[in-house]
PDB file of N, CA and C in Angstrom:
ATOM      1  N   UNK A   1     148.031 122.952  17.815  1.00  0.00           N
ATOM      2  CA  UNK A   1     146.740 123.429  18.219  1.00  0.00           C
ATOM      3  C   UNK A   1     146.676 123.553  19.743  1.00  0.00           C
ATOM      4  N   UNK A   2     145.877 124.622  19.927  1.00  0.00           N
ATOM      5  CA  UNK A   2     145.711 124.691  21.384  1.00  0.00           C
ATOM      6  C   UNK A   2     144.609 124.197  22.185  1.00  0.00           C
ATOM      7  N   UNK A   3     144.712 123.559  23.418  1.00  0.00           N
ATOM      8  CA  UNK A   3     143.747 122.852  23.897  1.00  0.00           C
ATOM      9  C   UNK A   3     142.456 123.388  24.286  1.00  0.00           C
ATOM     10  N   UNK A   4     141.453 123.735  24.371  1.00  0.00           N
ATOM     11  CA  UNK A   4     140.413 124.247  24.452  1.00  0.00           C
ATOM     12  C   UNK A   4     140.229 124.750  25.846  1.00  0.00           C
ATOM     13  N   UNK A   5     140.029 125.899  26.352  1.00  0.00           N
ATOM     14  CA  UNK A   5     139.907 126.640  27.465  1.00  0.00           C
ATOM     15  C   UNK A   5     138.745 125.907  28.248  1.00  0.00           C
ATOM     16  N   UNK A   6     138.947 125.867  29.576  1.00  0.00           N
ATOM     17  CA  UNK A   6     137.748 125.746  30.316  1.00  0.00           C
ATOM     18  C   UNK A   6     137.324 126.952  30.981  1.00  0.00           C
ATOM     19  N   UNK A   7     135.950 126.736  31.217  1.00  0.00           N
ATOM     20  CA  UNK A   7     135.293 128.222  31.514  1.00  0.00           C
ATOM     21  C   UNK A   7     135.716 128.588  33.157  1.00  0.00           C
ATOM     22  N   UNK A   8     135.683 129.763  33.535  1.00  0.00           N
ATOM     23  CA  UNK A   8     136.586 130.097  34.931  1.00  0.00           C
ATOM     24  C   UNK A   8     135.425 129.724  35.636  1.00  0.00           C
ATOM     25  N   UNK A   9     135.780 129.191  37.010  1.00  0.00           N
ATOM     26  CA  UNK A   9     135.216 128.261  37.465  1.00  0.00           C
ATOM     27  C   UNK A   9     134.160 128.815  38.513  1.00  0.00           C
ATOM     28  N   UNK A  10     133.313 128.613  38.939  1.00  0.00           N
ATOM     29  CA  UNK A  10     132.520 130.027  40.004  1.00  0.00           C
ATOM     30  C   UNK A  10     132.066 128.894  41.415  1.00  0.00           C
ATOM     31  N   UNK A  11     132.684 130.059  42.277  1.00  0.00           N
ATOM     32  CA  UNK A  11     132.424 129.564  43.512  1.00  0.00           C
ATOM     33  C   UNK A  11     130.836 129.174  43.786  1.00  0.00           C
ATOM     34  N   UNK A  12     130.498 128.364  44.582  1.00  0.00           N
ATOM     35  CA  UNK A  12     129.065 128.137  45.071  1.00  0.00           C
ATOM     36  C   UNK A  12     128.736 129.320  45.821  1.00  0.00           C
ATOM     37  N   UNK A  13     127.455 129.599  45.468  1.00  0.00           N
ATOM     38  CA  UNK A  13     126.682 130.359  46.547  1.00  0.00           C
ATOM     39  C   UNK A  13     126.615 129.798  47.534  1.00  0.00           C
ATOM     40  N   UNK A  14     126.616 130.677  48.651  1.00  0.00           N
ATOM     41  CA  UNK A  14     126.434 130.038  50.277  1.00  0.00           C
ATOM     42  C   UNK A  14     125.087 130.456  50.504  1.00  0.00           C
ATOM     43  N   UNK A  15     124.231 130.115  51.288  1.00  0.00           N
ATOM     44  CA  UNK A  15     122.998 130.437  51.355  1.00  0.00           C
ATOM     45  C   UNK A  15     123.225 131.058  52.843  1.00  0.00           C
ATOM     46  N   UNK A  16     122.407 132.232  53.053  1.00  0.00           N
ATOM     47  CA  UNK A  16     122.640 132.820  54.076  1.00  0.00           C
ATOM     48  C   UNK A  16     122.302 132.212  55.541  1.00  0.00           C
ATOM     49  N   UNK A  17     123.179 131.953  56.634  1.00  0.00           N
ATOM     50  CA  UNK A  17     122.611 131.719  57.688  1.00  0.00           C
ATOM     51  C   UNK A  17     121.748 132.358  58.700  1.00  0.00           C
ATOM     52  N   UNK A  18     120.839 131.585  59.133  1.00  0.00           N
ATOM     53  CA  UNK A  18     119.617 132.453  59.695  1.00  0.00           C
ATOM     54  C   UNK A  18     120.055 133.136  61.268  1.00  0.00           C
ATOM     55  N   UNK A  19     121.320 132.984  61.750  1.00  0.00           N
ATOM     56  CA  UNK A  19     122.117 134.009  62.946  1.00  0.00           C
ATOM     57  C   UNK A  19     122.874 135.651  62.297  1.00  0.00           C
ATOM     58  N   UNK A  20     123.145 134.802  61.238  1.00  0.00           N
ATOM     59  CA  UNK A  20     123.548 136.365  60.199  1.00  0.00           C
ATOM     60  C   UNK A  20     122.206 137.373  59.551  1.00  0.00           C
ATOM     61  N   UNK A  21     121.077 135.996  58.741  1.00  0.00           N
ATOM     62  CA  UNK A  21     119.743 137.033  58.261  1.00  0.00           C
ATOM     63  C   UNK A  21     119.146 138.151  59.758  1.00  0.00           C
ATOM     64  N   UNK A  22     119.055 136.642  61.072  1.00  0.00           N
ATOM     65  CA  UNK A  22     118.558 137.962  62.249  1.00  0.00           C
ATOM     66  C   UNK A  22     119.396 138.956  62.262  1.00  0.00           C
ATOM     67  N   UNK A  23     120.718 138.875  62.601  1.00  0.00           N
ATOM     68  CA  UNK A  23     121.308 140.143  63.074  1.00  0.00           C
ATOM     69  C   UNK A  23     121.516 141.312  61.716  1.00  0.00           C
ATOM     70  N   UNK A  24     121.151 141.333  60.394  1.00  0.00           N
ATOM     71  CA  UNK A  24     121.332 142.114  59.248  1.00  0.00           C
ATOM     72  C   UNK A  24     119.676 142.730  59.799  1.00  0.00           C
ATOM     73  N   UNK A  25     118.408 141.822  59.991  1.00  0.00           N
ATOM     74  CA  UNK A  25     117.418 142.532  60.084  1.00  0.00           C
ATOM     75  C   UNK A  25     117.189 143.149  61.425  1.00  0.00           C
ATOM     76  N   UNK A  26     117.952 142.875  62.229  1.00  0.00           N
ATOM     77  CA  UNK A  26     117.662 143.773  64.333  1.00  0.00           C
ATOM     78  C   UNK A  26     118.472 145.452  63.815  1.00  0.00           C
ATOM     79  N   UNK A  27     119.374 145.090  63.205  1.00  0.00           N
ATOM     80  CA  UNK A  27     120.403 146.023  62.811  1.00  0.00           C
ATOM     81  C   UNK A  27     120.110 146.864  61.776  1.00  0.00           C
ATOM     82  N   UNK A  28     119.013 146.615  60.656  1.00  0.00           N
ATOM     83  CA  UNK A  28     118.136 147.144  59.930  1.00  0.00           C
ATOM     84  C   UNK A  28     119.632 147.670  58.894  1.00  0.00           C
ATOM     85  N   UNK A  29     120.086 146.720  58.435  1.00  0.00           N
ATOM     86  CA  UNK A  29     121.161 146.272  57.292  1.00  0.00           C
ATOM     87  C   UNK A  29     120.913 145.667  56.359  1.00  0.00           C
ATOM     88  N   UNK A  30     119.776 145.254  56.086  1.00  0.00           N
ATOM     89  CA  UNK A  30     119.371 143.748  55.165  1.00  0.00           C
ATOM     90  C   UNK A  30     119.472 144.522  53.692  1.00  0.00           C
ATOM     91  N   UNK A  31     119.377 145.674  53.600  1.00  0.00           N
ATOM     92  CA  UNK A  31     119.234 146.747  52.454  1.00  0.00           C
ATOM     93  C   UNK A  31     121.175 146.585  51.829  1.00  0.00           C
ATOM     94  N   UNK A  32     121.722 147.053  52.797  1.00  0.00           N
ATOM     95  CA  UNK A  32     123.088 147.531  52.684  1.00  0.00           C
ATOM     96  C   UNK A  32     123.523 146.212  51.919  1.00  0.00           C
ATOM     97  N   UNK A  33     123.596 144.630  52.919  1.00  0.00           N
ATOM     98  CA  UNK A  33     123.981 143.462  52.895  1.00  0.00           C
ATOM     99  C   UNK A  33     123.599 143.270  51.171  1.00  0.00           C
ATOM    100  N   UNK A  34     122.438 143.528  50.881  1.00  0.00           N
ATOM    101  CA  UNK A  34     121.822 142.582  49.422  1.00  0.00           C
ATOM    102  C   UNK A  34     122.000 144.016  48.400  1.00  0.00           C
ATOM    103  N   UNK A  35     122.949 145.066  48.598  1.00  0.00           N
ATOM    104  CA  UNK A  35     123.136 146.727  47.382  1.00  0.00           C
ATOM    105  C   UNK A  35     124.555 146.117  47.208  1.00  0.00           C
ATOM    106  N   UNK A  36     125.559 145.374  47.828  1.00  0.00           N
ATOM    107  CA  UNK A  36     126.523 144.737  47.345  1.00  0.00           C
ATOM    108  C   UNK A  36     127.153 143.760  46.745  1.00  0.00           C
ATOM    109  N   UNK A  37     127.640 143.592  45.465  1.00  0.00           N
ATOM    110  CA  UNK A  37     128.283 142.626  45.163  1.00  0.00           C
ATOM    111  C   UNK A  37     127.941 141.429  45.727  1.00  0.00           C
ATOM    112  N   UNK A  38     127.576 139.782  44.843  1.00  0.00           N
ATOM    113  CA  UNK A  38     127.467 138.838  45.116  1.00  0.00           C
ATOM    114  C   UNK A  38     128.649 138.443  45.447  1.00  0.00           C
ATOM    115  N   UNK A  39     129.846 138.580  44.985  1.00  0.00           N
ATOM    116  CA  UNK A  39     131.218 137.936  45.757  1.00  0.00           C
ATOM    117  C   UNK A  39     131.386 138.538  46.723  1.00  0.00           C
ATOM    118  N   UNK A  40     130.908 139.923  47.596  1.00  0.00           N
ATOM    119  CA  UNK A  40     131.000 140.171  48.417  1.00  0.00           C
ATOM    120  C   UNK A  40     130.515 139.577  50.096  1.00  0.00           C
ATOM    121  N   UNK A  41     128.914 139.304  48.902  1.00  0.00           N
ATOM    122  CA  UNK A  41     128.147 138.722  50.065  1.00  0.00           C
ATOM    123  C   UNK A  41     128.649 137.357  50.261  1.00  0.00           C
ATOM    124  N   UNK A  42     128.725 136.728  49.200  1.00  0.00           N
ATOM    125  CA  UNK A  42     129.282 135.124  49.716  1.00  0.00           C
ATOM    126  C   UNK A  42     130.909 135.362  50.342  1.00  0.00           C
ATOM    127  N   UNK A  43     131.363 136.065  50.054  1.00  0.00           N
ATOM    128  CA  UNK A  43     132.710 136.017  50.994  1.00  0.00           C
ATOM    129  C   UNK A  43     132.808 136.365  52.228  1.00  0.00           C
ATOM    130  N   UNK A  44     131.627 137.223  52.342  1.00  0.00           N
ATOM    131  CA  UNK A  44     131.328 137.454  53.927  1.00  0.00           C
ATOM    132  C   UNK A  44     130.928 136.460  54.631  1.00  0.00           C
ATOM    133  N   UNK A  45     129.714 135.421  54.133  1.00  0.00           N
ATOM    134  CA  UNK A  45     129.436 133.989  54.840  1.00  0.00           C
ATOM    135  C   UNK A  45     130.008 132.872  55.297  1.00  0.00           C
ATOM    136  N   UNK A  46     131.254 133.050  54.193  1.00  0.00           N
ATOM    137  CA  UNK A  46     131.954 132.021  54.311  1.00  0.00           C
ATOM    138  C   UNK A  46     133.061 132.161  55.049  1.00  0.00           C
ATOM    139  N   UNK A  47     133.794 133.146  55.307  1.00  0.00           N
ATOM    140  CA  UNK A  47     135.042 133.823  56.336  1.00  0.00           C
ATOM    141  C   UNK A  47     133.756 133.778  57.595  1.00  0.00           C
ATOM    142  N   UNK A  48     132.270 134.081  58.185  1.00  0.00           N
ATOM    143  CA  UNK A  48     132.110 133.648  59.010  1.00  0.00           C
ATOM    144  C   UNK A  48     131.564 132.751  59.217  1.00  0.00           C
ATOM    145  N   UNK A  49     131.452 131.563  58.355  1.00  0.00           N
ATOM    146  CA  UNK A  49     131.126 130.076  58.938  1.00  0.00           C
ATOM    147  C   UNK A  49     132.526 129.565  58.742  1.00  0.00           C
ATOM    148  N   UNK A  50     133.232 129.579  58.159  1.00  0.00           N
ATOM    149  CA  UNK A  50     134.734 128.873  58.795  1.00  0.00           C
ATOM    150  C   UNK A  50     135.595 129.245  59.844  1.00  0.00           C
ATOM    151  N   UNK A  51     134.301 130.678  60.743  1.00  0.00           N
ATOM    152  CA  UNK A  51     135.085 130.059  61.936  1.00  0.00           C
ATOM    153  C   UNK A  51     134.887 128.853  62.872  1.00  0.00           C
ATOM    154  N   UNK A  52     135.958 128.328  63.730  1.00  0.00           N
ATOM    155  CA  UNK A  52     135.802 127.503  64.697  1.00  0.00           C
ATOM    156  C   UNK A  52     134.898 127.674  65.704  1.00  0.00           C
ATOM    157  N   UNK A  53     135.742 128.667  66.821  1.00  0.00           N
ATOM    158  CA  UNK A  53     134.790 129.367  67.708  1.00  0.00           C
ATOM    159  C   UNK A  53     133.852 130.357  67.744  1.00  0.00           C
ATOM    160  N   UNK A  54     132.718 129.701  68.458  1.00  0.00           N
ATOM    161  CA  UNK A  54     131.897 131.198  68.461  1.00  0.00           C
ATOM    162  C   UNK A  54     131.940 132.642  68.519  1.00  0.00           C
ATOM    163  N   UNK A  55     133.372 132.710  69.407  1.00  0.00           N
ATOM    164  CA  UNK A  55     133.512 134.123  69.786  1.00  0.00           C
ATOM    165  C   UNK A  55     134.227 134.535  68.683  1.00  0.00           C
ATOM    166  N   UNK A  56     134.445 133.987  67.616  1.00  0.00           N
ATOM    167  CA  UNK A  56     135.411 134.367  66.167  1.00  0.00           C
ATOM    168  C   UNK A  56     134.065 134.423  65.503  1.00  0.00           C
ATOM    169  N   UNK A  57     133.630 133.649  65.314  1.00  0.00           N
ATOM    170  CA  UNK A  57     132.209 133.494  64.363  1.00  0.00           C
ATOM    171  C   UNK A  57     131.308 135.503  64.911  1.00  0.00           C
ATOM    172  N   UNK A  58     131.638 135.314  66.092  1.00  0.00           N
ATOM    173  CA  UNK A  58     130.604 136.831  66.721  1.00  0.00           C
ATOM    174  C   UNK A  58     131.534 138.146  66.467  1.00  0.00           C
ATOM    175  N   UNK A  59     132.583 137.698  66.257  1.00  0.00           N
ATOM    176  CA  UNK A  59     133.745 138.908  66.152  1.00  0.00           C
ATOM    177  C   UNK A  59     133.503 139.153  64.654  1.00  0.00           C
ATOM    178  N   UNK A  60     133.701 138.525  63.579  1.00  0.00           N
ATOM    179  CA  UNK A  60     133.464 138.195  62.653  1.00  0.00           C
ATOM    180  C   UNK A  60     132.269 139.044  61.688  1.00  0.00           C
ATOM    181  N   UNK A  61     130.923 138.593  62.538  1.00  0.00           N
ATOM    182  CA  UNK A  61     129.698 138.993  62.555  1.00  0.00           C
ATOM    183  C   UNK A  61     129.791 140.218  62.116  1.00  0.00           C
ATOM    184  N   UNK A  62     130.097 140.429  63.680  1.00  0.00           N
ATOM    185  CA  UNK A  62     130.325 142.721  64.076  1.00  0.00           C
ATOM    186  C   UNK A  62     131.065 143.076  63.369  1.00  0.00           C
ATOM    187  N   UNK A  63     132.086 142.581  62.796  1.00  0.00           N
ATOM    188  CA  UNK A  63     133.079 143.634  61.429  1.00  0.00           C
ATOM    189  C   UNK A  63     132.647 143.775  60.087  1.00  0.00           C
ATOM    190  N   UNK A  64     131.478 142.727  59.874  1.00  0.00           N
ATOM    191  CA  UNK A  64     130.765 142.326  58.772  1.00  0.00           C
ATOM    192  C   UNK A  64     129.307 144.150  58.942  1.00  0.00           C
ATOM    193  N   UNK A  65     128.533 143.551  60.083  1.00  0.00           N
ATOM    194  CA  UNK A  65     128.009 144.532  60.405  1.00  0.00           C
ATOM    195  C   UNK A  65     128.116 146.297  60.511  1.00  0.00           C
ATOM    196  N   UNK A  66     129.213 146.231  61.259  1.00  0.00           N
ATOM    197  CA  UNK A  66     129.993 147.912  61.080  1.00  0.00           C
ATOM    198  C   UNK A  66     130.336 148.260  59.997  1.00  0.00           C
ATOM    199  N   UNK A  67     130.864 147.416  59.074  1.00  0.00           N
ATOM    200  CA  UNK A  67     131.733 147.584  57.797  1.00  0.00           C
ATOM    201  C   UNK A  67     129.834 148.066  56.637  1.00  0.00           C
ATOM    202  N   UNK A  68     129.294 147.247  56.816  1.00  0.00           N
ATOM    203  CA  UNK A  68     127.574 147.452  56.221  1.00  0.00           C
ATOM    204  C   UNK A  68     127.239 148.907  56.521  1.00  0.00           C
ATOM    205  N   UNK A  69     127.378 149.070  58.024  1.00  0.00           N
ATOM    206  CA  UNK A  69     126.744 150.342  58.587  1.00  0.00           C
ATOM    207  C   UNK A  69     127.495 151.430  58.134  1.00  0.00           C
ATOM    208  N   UNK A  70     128.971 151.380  57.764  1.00  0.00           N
ATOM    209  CA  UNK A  70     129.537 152.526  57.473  1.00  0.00           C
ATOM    210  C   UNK A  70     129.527 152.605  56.033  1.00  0.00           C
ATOM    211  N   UNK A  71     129.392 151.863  55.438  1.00  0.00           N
ATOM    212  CA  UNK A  71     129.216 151.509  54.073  1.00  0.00           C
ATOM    213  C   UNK A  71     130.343 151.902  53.171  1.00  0.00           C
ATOM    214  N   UNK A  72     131.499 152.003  53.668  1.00  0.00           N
ATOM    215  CA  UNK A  72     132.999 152.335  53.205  1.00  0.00           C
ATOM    216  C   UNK A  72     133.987 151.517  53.167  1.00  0.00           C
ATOM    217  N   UNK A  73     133.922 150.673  53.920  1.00  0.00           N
ATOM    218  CA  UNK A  73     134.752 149.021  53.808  1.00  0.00           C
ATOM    219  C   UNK A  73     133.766 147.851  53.296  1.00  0.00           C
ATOM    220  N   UNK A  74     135.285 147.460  53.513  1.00  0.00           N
ATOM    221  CA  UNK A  74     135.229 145.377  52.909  1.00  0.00           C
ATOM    222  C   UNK A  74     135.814 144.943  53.521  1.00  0.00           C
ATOM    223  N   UNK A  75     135.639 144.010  53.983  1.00  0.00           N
ATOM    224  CA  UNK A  75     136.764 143.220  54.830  1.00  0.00           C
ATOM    225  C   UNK A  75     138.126 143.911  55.118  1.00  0.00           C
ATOM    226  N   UNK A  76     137.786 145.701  55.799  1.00  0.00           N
ATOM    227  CA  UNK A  76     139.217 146.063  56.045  1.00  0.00           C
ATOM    228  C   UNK A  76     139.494 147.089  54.960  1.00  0.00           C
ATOM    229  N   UNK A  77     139.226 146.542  53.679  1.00  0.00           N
ATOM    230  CA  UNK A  77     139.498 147.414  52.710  1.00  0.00           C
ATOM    231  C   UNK A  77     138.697 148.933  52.192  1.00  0.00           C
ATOM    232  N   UNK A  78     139.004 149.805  51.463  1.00  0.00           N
ATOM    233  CA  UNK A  78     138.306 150.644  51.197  1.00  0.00           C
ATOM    234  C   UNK A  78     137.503 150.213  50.274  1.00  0.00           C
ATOM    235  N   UNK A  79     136.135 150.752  50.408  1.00  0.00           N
ATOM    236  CA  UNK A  79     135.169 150.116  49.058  1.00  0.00           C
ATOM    237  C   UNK A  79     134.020 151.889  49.170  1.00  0.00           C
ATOM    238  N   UNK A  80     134.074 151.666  47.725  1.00  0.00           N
ATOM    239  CA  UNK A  80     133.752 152.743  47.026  1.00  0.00           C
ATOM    240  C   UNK A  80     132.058 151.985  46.379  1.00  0.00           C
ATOM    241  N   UNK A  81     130.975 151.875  46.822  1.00  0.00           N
ATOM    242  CA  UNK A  81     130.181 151.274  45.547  1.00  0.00           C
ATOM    243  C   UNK A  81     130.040 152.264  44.401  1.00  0.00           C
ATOM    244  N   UNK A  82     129.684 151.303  43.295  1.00  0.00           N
ATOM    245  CA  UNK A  82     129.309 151.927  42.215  1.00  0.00           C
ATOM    246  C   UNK A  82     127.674 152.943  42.264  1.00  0.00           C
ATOM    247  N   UNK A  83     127.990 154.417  41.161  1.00  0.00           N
ATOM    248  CA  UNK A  83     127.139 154.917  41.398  1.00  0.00           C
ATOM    249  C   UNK A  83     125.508 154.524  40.510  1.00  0.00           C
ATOM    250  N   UNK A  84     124.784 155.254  40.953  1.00  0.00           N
ATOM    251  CA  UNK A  84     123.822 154.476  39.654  1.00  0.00           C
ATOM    252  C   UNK A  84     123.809 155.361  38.523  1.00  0.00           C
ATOM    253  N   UNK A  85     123.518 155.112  37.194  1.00  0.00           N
ATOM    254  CA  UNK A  85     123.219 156.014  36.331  1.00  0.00           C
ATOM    255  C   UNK A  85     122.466 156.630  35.857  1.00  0.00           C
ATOM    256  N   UNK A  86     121.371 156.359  36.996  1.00  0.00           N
ATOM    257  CA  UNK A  86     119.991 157.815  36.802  1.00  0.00           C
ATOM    258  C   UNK A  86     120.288 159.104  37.695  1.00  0.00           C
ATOM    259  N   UNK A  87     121.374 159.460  38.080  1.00  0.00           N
ATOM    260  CA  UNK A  87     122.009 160.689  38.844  1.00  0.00           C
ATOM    261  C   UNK A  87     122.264 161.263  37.746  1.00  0.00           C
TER     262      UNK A  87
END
């Protein structure tokens, strides 16, 4: 017999930090930030609160930001969102 599966395990939500909520709302992104993927958004918080330094944490920020504004990346990658199905 086989041992009984455990269920796949799900990362914690990060709750957003309020240096990231200002700069999504000065930048008038807060739309873009919350039309993507929940693993997106928590992977974005967490690559910038584990940085050390500030100036990584601010570098960080702005690639998070541009990548929102162009709305074609991910961390670097190409991202396509899904379309809706009332088109």
């Amino acid at each position: 017999m086989n041992p009984p599966r455990k269920p796949p395990q799900r990362r914690p939500r990060l709750p957003l930090p309020s240096f990231v909520r200002s700069a999504l709302l000065e930048r008038g992104l807060m739309q873009a930030y919350r039309s993507r993927p929940p693993y997106q958004r928590n992977d974005y918080i967490g690559w910038i609160a584990r940085a050390k330094q500030q100036a990584t944490k601010d570098k960080r920020l702005a690639q998070m930001l541009d990548e929102l504004a162009a709305g074609d990346k991910y961390m670097k990658m190409a991202y396509r969102p899904k379309r809706s199905r009332d088109r």
